[in-house]
N, C-alpha and C. Protein backbone atom coordinates (compact mmCIF):
# COMPACT_ATOMS: atom_id res chain seq x y z
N UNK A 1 0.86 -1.16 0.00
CA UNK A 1 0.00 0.00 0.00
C UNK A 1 0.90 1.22 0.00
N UNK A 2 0.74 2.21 0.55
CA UNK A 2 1.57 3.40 0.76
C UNK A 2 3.07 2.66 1.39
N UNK A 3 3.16 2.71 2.16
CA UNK A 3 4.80 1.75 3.19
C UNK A 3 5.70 2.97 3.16
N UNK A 4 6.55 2.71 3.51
CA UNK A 4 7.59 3.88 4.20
C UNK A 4 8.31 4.44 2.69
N UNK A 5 8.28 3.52 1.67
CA UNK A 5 8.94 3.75 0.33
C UNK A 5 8.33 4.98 -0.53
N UNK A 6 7.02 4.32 -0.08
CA UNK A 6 5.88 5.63 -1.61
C UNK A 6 5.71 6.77 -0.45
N UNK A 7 5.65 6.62 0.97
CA UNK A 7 6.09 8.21 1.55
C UNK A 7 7.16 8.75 0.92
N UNK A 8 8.00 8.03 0.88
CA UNK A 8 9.44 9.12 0.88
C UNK A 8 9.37 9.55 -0.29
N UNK A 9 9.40 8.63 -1.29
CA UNK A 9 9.28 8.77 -2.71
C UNK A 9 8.19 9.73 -3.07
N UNK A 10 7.16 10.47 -2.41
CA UNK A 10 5.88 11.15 -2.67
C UNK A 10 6.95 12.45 -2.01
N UNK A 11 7.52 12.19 -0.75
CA UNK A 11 7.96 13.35 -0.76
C UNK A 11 9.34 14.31 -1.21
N UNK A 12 10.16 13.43 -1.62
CA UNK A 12 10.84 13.53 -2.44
C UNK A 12 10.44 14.08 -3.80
N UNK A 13 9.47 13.86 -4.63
CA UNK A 13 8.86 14.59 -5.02
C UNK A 13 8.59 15.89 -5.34
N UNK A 14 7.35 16.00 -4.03
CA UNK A 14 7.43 17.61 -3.77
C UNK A 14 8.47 18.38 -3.10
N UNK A 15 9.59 17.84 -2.94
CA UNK A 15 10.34 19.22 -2.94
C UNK A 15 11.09 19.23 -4.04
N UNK A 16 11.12 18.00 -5.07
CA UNK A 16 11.57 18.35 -6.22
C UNK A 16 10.82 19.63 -6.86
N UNK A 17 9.70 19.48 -6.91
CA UNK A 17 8.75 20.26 -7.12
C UNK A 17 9.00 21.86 -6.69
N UNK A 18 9.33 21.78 -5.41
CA UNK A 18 9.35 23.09 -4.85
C UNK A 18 10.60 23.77 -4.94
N UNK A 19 11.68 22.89 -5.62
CA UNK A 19 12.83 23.32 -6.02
C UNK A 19 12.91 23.58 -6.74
N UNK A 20 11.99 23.42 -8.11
CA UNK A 20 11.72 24.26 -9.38
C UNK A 20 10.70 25.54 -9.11
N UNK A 21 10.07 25.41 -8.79
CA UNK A 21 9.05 26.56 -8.37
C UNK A 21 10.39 27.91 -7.78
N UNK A 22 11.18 27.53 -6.73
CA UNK A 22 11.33 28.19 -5.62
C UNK A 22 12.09 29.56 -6.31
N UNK A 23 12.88 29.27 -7.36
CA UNK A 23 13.18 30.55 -7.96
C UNK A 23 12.49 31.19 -8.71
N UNK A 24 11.10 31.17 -9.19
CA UNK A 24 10.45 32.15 -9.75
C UNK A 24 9.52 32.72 -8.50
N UNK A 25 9.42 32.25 -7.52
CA UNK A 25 8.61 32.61 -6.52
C UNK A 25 10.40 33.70 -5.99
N UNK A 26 11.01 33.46 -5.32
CA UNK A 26 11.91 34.59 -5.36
C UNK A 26 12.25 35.49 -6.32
N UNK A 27 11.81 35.15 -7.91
CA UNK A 27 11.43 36.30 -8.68
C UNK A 27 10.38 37.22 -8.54
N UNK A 28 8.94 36.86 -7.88
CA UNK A 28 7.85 37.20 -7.77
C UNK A 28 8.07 38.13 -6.47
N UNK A 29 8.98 37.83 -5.70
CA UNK A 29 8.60 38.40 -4.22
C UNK A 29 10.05 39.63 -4.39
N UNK A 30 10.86 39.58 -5.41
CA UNK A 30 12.00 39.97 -5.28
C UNK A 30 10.98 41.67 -6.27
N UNK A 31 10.51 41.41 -7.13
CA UNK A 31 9.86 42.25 -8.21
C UNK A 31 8.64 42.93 -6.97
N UNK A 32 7.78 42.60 -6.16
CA UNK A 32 6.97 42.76 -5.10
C UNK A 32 7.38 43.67 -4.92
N UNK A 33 8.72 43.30 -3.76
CA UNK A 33 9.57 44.11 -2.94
C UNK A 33 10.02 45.33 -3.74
N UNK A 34 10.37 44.94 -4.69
CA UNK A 34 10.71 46.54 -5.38
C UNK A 34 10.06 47.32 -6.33
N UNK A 35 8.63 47.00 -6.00
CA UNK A 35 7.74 47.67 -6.51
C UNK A 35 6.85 48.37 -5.22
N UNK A 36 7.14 47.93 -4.40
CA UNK A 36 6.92 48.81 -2.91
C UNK A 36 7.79 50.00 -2.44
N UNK A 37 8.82 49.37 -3.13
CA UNK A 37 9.79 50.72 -2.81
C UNK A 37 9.77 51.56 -3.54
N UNK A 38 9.94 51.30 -4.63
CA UNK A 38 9.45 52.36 -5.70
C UNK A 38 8.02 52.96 -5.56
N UNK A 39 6.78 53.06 -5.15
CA UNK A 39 5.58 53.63 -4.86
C UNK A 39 6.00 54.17 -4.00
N UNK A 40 6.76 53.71 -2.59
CA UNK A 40 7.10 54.48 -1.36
C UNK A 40 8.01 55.70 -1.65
N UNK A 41 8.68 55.82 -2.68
CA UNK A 41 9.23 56.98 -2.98
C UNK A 41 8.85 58.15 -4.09
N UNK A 42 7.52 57.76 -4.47
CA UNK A 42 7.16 58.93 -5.48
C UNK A 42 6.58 59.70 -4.69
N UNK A 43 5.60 59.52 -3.72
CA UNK A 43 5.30 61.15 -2.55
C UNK A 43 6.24 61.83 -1.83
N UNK A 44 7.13 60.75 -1.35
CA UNK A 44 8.07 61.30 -1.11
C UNK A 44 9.19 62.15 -1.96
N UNK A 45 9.50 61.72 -2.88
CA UNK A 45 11.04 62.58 -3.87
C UNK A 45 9.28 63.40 -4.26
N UNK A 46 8.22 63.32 -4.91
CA UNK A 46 7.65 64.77 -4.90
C UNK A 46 7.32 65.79 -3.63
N UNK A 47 7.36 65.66 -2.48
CA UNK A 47 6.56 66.44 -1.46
C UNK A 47 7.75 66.15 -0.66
N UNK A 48 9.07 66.66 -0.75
CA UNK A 48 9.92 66.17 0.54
C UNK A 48 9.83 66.85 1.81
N UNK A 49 9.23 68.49 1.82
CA UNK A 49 8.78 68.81 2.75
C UNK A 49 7.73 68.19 3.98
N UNK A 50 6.67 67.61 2.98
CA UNK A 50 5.52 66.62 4.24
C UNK A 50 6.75 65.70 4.70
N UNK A 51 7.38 65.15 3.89
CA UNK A 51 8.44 63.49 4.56
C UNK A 51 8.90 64.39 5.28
N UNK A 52 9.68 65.69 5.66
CA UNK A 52 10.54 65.91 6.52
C UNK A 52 9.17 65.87 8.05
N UNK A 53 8.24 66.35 7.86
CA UNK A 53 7.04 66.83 9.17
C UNK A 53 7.09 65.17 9.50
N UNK A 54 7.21 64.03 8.48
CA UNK A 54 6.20 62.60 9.05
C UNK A 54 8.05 62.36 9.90
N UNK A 55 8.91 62.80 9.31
CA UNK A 55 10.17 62.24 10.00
C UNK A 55 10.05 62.53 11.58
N UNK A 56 10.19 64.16 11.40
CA UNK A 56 10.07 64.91 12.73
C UNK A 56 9.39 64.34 14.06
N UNK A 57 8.04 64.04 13.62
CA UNK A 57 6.94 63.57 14.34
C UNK A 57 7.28 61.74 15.24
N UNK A 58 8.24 61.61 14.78
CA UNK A 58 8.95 60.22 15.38
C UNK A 58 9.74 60.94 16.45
N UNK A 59 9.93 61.71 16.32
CA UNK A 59 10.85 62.68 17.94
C UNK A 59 12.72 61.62 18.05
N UNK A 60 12.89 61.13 17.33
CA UNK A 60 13.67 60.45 16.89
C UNK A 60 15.00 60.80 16.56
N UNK A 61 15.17 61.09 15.11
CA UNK A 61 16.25 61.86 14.77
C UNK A 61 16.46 63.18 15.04
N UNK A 62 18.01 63.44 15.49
CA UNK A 62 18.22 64.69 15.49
C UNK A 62 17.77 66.01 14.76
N UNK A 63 17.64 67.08 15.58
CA UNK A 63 16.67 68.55 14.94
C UNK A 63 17.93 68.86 13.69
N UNK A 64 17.28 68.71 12.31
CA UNK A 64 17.90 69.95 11.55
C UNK A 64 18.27 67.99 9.71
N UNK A 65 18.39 67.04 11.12
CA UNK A 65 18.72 65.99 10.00
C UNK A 65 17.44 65.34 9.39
N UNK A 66 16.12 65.41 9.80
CA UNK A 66 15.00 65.50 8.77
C UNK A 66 15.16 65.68 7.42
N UNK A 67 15.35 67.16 7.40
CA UNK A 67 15.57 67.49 6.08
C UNK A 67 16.28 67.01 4.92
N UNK A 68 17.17 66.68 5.55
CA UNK A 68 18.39 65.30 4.77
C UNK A 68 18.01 64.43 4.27
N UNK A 69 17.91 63.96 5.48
CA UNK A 69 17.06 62.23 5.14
C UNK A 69 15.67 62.80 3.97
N UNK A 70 14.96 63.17 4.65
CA UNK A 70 13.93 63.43 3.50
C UNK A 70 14.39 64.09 1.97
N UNK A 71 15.77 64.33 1.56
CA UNK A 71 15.88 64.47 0.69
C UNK A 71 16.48 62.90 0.00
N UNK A 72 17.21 62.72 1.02
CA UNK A 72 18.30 61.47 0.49
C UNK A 72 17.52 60.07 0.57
N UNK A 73 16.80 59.63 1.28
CA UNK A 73 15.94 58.57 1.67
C UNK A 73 15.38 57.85 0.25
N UNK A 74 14.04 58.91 0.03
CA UNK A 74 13.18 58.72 -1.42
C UNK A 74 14.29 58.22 -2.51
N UNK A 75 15.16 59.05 -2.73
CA UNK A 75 15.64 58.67 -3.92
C UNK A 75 16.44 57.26 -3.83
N UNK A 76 17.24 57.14 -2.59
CA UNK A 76 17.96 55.48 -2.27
C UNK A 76 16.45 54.48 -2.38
N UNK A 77 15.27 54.72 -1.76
CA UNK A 77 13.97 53.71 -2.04
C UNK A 77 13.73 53.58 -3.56
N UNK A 78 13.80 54.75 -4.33
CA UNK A 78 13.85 54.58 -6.25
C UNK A 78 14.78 53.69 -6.32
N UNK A 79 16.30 53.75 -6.02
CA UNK A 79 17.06 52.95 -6.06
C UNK A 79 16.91 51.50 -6.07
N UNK A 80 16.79 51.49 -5.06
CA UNK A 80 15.91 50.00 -4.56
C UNK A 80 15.20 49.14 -5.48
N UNK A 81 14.28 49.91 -5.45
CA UNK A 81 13.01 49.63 -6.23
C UNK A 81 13.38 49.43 -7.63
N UNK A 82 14.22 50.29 -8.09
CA UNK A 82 14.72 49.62 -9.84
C UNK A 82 15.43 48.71 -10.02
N UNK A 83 16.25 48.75 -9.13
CA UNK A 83 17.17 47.37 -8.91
C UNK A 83 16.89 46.29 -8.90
N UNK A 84 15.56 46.20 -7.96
CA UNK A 84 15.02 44.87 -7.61
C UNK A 84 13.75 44.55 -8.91
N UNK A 85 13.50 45.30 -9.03
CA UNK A 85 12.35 44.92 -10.41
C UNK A 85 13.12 44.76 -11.65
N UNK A 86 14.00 45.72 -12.08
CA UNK A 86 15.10 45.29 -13.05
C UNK A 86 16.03 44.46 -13.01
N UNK A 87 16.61 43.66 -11.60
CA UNK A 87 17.54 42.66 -11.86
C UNK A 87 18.73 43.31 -11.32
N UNK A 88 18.87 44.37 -11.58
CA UNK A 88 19.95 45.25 -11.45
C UNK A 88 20.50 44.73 -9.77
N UNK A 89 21.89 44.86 -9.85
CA UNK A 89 22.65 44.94 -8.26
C UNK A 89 21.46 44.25 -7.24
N UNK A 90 20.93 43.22 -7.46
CA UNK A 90 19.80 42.83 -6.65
C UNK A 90 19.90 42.43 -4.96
N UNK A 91 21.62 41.89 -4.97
CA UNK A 91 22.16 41.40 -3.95
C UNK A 91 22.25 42.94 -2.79
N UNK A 92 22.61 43.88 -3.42
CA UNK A 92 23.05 45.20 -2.86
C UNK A 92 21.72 45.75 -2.17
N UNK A 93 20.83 45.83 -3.03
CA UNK A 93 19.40 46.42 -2.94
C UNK A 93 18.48 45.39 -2.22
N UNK A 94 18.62 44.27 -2.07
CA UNK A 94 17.86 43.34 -0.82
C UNK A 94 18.83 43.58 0.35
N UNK A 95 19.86 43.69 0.33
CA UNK A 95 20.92 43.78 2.00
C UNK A 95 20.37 45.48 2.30
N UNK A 96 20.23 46.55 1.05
CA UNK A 96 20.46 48.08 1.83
C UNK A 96 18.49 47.98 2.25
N UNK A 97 17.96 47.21 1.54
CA UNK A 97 16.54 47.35 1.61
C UNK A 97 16.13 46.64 2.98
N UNK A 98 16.76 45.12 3.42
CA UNK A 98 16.37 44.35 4.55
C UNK A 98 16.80 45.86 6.02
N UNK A 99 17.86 46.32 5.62
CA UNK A 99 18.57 47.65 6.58
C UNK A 99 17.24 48.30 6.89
N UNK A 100 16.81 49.32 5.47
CA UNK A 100 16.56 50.08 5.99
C UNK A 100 15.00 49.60 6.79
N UNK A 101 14.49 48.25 6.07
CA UNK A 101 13.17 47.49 6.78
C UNK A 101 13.10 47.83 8.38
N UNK A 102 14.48 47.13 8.50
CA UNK A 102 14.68 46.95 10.30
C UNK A 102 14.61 48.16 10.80
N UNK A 103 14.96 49.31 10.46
CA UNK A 103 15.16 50.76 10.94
C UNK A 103 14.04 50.89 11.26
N UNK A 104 13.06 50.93 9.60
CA UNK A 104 11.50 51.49 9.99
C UNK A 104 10.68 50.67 10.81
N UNK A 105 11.01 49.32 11.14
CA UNK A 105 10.70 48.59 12.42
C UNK A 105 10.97 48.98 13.47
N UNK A 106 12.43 49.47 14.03
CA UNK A 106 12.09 50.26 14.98
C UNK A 106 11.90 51.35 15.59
N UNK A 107 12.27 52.41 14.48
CA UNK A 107 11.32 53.93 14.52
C UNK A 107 9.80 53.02 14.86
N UNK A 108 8.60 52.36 14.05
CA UNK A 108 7.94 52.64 14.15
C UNK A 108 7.57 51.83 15.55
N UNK A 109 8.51 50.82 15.83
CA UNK A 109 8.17 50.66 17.61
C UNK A 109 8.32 51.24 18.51
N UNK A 110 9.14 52.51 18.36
CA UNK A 110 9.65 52.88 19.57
C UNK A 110 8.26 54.13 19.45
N UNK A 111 8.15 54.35 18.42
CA UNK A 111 6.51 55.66 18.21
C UNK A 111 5.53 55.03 18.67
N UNK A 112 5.05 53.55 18.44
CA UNK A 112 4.04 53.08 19.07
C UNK A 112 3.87 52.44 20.69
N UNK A 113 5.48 52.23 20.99
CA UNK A 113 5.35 51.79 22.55
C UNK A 113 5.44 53.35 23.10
N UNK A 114 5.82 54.06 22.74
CA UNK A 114 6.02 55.88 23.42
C UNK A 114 4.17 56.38 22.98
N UNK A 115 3.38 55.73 22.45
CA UNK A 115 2.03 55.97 22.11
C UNK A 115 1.79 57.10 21.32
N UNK A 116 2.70 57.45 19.98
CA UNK A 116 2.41 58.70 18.95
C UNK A 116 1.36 58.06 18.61
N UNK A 117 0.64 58.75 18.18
CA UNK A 117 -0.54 58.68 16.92
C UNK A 117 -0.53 59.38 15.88
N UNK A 118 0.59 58.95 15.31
CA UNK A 118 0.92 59.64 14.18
C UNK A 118 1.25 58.99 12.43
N UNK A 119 0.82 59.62 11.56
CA UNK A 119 1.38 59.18 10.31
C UNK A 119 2.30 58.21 10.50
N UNK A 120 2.44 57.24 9.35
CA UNK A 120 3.74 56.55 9.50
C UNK A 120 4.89 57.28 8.55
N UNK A 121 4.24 57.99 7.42
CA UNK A 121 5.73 58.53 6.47
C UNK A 121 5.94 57.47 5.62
N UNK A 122 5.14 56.17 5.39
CA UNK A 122 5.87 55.12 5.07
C UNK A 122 5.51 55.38 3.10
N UNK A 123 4.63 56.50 2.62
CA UNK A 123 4.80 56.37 1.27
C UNK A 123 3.75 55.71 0.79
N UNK A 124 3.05 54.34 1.40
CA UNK A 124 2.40 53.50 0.76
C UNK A 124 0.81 54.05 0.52
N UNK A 125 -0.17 54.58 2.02
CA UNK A 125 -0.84 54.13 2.09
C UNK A 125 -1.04 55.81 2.83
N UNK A 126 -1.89 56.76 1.99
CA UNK A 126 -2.14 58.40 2.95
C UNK A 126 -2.70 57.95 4.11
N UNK A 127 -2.03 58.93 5.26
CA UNK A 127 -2.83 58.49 6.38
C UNK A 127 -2.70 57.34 6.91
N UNK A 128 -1.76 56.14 6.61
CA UNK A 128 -1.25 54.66 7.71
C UNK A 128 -0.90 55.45 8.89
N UNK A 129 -1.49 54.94 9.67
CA UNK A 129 -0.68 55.57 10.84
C UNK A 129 0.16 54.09 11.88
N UNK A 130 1.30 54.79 12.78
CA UNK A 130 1.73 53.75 13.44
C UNK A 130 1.09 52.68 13.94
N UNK A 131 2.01 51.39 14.17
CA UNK A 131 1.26 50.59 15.12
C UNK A 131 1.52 49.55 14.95
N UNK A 132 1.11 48.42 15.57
CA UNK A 132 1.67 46.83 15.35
C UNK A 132 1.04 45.87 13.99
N UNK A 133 0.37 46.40 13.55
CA UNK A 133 -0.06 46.00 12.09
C UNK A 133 0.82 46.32 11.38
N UNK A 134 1.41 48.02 11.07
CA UNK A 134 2.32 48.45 10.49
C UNK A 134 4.30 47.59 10.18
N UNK A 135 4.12 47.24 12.00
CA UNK A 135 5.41 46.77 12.28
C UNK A 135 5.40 45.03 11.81
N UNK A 136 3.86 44.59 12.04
CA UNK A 136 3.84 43.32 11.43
C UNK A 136 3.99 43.14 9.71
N UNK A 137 3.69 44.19 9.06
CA UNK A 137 3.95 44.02 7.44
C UNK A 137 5.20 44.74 7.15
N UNK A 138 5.73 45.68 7.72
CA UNK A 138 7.65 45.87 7.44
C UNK A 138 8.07 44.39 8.02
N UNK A 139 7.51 43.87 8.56
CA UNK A 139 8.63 42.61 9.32
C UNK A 139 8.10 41.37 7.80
N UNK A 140 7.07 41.47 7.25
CA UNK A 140 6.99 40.28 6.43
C UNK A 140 7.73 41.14 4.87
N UNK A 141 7.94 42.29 4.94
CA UNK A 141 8.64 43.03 3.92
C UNK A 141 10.29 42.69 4.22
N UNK A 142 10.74 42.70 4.94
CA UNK A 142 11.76 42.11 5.55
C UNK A 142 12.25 40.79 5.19
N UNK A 143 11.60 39.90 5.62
CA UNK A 143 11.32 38.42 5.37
C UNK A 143 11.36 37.95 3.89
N UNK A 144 11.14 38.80 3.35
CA UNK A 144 11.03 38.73 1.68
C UNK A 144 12.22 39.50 1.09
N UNK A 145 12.67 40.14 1.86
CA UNK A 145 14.03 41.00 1.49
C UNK A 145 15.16 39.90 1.77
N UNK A 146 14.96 39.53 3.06
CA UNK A 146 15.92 37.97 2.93
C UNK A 146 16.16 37.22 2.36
N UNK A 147 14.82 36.64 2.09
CA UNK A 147 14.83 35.77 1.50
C UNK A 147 15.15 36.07 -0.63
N UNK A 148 15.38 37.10 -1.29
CA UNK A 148 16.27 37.62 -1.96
C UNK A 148 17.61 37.52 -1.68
N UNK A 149 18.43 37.86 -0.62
CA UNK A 149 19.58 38.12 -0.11
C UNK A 149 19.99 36.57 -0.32
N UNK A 150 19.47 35.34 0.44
CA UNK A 150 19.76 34.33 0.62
C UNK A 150 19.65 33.36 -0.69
N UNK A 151 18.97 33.98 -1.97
CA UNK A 151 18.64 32.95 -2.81
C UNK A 151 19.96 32.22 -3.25
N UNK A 152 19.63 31.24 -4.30
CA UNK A 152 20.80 30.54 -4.37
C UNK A 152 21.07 30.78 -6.18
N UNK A 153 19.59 30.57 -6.78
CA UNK A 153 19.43 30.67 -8.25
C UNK A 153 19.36 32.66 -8.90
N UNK A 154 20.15 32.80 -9.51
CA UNK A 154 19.98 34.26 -9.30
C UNK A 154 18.93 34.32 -11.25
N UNK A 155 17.99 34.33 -11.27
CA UNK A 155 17.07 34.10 -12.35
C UNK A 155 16.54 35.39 -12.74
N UNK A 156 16.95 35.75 -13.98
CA UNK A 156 16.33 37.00 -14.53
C UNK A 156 17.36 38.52 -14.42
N UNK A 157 18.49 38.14 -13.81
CA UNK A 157 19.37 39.49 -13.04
C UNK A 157 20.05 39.78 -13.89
N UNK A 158 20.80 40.70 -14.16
CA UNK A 158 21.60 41.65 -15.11
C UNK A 158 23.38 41.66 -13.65
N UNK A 159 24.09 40.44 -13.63
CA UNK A 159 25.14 40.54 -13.42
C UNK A 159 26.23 41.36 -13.26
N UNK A 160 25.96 42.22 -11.82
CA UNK A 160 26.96 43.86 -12.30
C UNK A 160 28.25 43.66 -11.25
């Protein structure tokens, strides 16, 4: 009947299976990821003044370096974001992207355990405001940034 043979052999199988799959699904999540970043930076590189107020409002970074970041930020997230949808430097742009994930994980924990109620700044979504929903989808944005970083098959990339 089944016996210990047609288990193994069934599962042997599916991870044959899932070992062909597994690099277009890290194509799918790699193109995701940098199509998030790229949306997250068109309000921002247009309106860098609001990004500097959503920075501020984290009580966080030093007075006067807002402005910076809100200039320099948006355009490294374009970065990102072309990289990873184009293939381009993909390895570079999942390691600076998993970075800056963790950051906005904990800016946005330390705003929600200090109890702001404020914007997140995050680009995606007018009006997200902080909170553990927020910190639960940068952490699965994360997770998918890794799992880029870690692939093994590099499928579809432009070799730089």
């Amino acid at each position: 009947m089944g016996g210990k043979n047609g288990l193994g052999l069934d599962m042997k199988l599916r991870i044959n299976k899932l070992n062909k799959i597994y690099p277009f699904f890290i194509v799918v999540v790699r193109i995701l990821l940098g199509i998030i970043f790229l949306i997250a930076s068109i309000d921002k590189i247009s309106d860098p003044a609001s990004f500097a107020r959503d920075i501020s409002n984290y009580h966080f970074v030093p007075f006067g370096l807002e402005n910076i970041i809100a200039i320099v930020l948006p355009w490294l997230e374009l970065f990102i974001g072309l990289g990873l949808i184009l293939g381009i430097m993909v390895d570079g742009a999942s390691v600076i992207s998993g970075i800056l994930l963790f950051i906005f994980i904990i800016l946005i924990f330390q705003a929600t355990i200090r109890g702001f109620n404020i914007d997140c700044g995050c680009g995606l979504k007018e009006g997200e405001m902080v909170g553990w929903r927020k910190i639960f989808e940068d952490f699965i944005f994360l997770i998918g940034a890794y799992l880029v970083w870690i692939r093994k098959v590099k499928l579809y990339e432009i070799i730089v």
